[in-house]
C-alpha atoms as a PDB file:
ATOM      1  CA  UNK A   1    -111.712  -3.669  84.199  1.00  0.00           C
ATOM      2  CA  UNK A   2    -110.031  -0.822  85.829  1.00  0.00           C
ATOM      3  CA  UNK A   3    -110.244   0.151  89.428  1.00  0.00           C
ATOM      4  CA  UNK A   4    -112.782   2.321  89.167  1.00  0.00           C
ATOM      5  CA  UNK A   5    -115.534  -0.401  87.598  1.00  0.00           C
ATOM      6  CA  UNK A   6    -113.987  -2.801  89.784  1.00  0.00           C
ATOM      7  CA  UNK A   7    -114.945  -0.951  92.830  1.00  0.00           C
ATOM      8  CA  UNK A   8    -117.980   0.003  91.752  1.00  0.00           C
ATOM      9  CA  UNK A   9    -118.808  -4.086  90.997  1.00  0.00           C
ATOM     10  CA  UNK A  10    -117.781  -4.959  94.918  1.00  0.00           C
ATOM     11  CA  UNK A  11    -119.978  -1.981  95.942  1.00  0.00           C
ATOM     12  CA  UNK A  12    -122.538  -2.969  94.203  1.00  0.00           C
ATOM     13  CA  UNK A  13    -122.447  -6.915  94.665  1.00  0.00           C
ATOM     14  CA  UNK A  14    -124.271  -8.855  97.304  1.00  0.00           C
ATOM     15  CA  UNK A  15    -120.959 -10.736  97.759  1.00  0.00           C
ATOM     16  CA  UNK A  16    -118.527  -8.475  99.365  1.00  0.00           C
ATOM     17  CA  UNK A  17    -119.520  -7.839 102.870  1.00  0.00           C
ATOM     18  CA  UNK A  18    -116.496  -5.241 103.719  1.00  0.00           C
ATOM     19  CA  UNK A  19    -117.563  -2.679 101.377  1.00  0.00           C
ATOM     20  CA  UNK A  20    -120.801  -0.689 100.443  1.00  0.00           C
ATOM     21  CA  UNK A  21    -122.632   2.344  99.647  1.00  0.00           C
ATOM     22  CA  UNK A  22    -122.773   5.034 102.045  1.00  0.00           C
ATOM     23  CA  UNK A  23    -126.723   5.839 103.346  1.00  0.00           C
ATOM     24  CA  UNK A  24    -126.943   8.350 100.195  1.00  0.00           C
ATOM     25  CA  UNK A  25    -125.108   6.767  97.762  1.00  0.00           C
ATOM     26  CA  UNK A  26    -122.558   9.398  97.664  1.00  0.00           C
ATOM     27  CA  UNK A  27    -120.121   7.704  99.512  1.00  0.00           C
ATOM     28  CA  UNK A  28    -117.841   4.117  99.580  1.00  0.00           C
ATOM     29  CA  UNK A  29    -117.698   2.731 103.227  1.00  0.00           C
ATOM     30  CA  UNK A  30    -115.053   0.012 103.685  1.00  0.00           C
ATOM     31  CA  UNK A  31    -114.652  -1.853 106.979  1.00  0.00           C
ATOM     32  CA  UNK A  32    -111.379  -1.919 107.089  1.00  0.00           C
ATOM     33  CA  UNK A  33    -110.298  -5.073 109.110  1.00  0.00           C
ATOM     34  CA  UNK A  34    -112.947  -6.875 107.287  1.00  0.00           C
ATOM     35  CA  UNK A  35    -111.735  -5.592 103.895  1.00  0.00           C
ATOM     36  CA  UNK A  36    -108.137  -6.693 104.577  1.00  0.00           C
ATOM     37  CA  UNK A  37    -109.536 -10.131 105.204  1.00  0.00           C
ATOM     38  CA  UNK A  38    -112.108 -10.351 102.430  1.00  0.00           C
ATOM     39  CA  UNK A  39    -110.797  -8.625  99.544  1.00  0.00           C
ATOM     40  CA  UNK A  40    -107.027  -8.005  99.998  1.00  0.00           C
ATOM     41  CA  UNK A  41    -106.555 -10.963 101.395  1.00  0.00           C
ATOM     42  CA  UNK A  42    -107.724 -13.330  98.345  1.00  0.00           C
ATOM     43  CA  UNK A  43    -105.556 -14.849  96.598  1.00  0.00           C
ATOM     44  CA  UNK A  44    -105.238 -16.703  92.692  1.00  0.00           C
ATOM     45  CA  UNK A  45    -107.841 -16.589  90.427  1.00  0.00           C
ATOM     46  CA  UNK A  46    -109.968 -14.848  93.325  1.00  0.00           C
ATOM     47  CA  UNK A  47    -107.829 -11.831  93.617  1.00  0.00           C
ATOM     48  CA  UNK A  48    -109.808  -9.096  92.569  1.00  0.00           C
ATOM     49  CA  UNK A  49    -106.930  -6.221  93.304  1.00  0.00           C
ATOM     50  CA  UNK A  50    -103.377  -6.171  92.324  1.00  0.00           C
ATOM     51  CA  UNK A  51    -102.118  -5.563  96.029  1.00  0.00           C
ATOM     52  CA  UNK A  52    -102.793  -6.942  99.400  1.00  0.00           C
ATOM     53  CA  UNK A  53    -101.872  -3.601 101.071  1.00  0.00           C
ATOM     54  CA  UNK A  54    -104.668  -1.609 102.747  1.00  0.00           C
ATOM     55  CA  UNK A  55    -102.200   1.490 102.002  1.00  0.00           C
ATOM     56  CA  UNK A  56    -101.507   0.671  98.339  1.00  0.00           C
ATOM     57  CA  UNK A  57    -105.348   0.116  97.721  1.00  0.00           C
ATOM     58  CA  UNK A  58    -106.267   3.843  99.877  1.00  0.00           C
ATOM     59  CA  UNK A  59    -103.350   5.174  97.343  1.00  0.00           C
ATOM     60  CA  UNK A  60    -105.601   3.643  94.315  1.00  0.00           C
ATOM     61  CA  UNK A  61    -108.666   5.447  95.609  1.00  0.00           C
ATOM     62  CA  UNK A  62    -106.824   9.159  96.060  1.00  0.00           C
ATOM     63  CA  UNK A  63    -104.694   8.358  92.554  1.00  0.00           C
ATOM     64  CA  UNK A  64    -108.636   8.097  91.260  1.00  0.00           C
ATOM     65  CA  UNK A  65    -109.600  11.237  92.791  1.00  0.00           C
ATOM     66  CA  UNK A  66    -111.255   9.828  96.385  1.00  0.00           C
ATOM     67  CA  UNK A  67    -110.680  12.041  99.472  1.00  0.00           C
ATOM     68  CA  UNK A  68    -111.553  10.662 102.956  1.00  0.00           C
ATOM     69  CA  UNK A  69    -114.474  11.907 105.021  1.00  0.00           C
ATOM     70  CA  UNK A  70    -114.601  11.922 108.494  1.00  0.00           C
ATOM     71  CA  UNK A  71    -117.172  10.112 110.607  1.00  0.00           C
ATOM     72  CA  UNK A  72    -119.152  13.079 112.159  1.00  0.00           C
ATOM     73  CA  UNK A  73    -122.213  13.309 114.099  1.00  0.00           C
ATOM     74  CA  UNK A  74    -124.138  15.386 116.324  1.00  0.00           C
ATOM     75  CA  UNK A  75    -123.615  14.420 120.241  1.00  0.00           C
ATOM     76  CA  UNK A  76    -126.598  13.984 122.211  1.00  0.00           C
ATOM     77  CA  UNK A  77    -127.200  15.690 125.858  1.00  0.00           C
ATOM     78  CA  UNK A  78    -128.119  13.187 127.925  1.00  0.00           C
ATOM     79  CA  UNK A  79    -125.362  10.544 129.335  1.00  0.00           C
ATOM     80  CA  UNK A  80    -127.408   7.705 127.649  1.00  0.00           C
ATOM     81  CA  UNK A  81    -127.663   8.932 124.483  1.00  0.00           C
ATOM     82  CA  UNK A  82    -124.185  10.031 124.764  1.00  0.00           C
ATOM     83  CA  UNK A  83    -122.761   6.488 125.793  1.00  0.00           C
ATOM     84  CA  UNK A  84    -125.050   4.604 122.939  1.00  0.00           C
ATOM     85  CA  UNK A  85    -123.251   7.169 120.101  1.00  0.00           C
ATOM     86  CA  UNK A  86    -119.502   6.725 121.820  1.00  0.00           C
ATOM     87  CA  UNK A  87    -120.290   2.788 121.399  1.00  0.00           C
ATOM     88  CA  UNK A  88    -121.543   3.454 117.978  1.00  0.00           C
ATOM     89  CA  UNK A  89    -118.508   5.969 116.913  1.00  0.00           C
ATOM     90  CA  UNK A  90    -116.274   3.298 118.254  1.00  0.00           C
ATOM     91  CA  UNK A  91    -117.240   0.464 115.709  1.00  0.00           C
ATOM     92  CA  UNK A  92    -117.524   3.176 112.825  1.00  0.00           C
ATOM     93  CA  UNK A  93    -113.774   4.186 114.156  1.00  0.00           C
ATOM     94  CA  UNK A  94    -112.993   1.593 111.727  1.00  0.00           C
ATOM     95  CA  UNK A  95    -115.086   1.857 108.916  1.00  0.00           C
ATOM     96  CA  UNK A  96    -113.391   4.443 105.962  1.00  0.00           C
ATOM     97  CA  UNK A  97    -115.690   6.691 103.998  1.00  0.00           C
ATOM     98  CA  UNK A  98    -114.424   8.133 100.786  1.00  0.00           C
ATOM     99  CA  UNK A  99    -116.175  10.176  98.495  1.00  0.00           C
ATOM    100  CA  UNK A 100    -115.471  11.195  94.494  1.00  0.00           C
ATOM    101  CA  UNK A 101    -118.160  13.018  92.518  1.00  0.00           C
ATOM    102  CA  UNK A 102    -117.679  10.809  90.080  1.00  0.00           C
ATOM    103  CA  UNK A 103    -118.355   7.648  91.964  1.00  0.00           C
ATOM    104  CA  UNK A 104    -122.141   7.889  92.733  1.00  0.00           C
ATOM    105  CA  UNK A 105    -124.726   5.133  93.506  1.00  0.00           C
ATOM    106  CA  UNK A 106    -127.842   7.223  91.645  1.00  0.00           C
ATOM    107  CA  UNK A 107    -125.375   8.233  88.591  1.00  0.00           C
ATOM    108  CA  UNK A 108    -123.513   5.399  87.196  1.00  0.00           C
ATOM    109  CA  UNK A 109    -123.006   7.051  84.122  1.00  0.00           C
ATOM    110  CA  UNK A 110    -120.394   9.545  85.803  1.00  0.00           C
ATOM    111  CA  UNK A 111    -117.931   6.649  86.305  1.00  0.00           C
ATOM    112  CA  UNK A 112    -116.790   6.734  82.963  1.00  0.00           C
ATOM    113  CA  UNK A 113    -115.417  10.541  84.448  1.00  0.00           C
ATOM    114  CA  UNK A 114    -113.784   9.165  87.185  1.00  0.00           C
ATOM    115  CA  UNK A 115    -110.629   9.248  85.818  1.00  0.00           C
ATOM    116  CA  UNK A 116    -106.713   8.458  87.285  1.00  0.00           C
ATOM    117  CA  UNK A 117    -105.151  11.302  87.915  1.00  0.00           C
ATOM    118  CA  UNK A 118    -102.103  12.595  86.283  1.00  0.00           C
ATOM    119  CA  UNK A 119     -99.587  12.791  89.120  1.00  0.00           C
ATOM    120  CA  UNK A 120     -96.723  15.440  89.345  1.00  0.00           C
ATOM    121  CA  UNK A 121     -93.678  12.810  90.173  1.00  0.00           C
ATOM    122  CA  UNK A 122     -92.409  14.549  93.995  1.00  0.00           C
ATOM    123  CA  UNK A 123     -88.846  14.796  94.198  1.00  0.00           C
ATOM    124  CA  UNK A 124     -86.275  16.635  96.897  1.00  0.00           C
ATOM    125  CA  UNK A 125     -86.004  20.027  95.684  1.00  0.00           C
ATOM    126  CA  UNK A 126     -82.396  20.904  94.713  1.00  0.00           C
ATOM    127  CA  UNK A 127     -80.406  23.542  96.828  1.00  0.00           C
ATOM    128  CA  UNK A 128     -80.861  26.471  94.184  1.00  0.00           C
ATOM    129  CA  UNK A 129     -84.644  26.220  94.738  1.00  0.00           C
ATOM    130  CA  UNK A 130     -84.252  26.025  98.085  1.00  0.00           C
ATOM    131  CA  UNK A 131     -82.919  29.060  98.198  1.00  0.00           C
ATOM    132  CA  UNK A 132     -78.913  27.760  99.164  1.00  0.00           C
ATOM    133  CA  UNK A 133     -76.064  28.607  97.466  1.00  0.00           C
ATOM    134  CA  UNK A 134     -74.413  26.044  95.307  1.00  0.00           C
ATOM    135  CA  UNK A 135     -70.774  24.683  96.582  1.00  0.00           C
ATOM    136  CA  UNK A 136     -68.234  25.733  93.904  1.00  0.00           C
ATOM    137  CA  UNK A 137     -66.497  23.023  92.039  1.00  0.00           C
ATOM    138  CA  UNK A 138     -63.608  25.032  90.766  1.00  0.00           C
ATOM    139  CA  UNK A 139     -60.118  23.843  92.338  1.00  0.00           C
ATOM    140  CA  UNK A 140     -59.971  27.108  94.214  1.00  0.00           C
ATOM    141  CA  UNK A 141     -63.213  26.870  95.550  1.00  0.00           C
END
């Protein structure tokens, strides 16, 4: 499987306890602690991804066209209210959301769209297009 039906199997399984779907379905949330622990941190014939990186695996999901979505909500007026949703923002501080069009709990059929993206290989630009001027390599400079 590639990483795309891979993720979508974890999401969708019973078994994985780090990962799941978002309240609408358009979104992957991944404890991340949790994750680390549970799925990067398997080993042998239980391994499920190639890496046990947190960064290599978030590099997977924006190579596949993910982009991370902040954990927003409306704040509340009164001081209780207020002090519940800091307690609550603080445990979601480390939950991840990430979202691809492609990847959506009603629409299964769109993973076959979700797709790895053809990367541009970043390299340091050379001195001509940074606008320098070359050194000479004649003898007499």
């Amino acid at each position: 499987l590639g990483f795309p039906q891979k993720l979508w199997k974890m999401v969708e399984s019973k078994e994985f306890q780090s990962i799941w779907w978002s309240e609408g379905g358009k979104c992957v949330a991944i404890n991340e602690e949790l994750f680390k622990e549970e799925v990067l941190g398997r080993a042998g014939p239980l391994r499920v991804f190639a890496t046990q990186s947190m960064k290599s695996f978030l590099r997977q999901l924006n190579i596949y066209g993910f982009t991370k979505i902040p954990w927003d909500f409306q704040r509340s007026a009164s001081l209780p209210e207020f002090l519940a949703e800091e307690a609550a923002a603080s445990a979601h501080s480390r939950v991840l959301y990430y979202y691809n069009p492609n990847f959506n709990r009603e629409h299964p059929h769109l993973l076959e769209k979700c797709k790895r993206r053809a990367g541009v290989k970043r390299r340091a630009p050379d001195a001509a297009e940074m606008g320098e001027r070359q050194p000479s390599r004649s003898p007499d400079g």
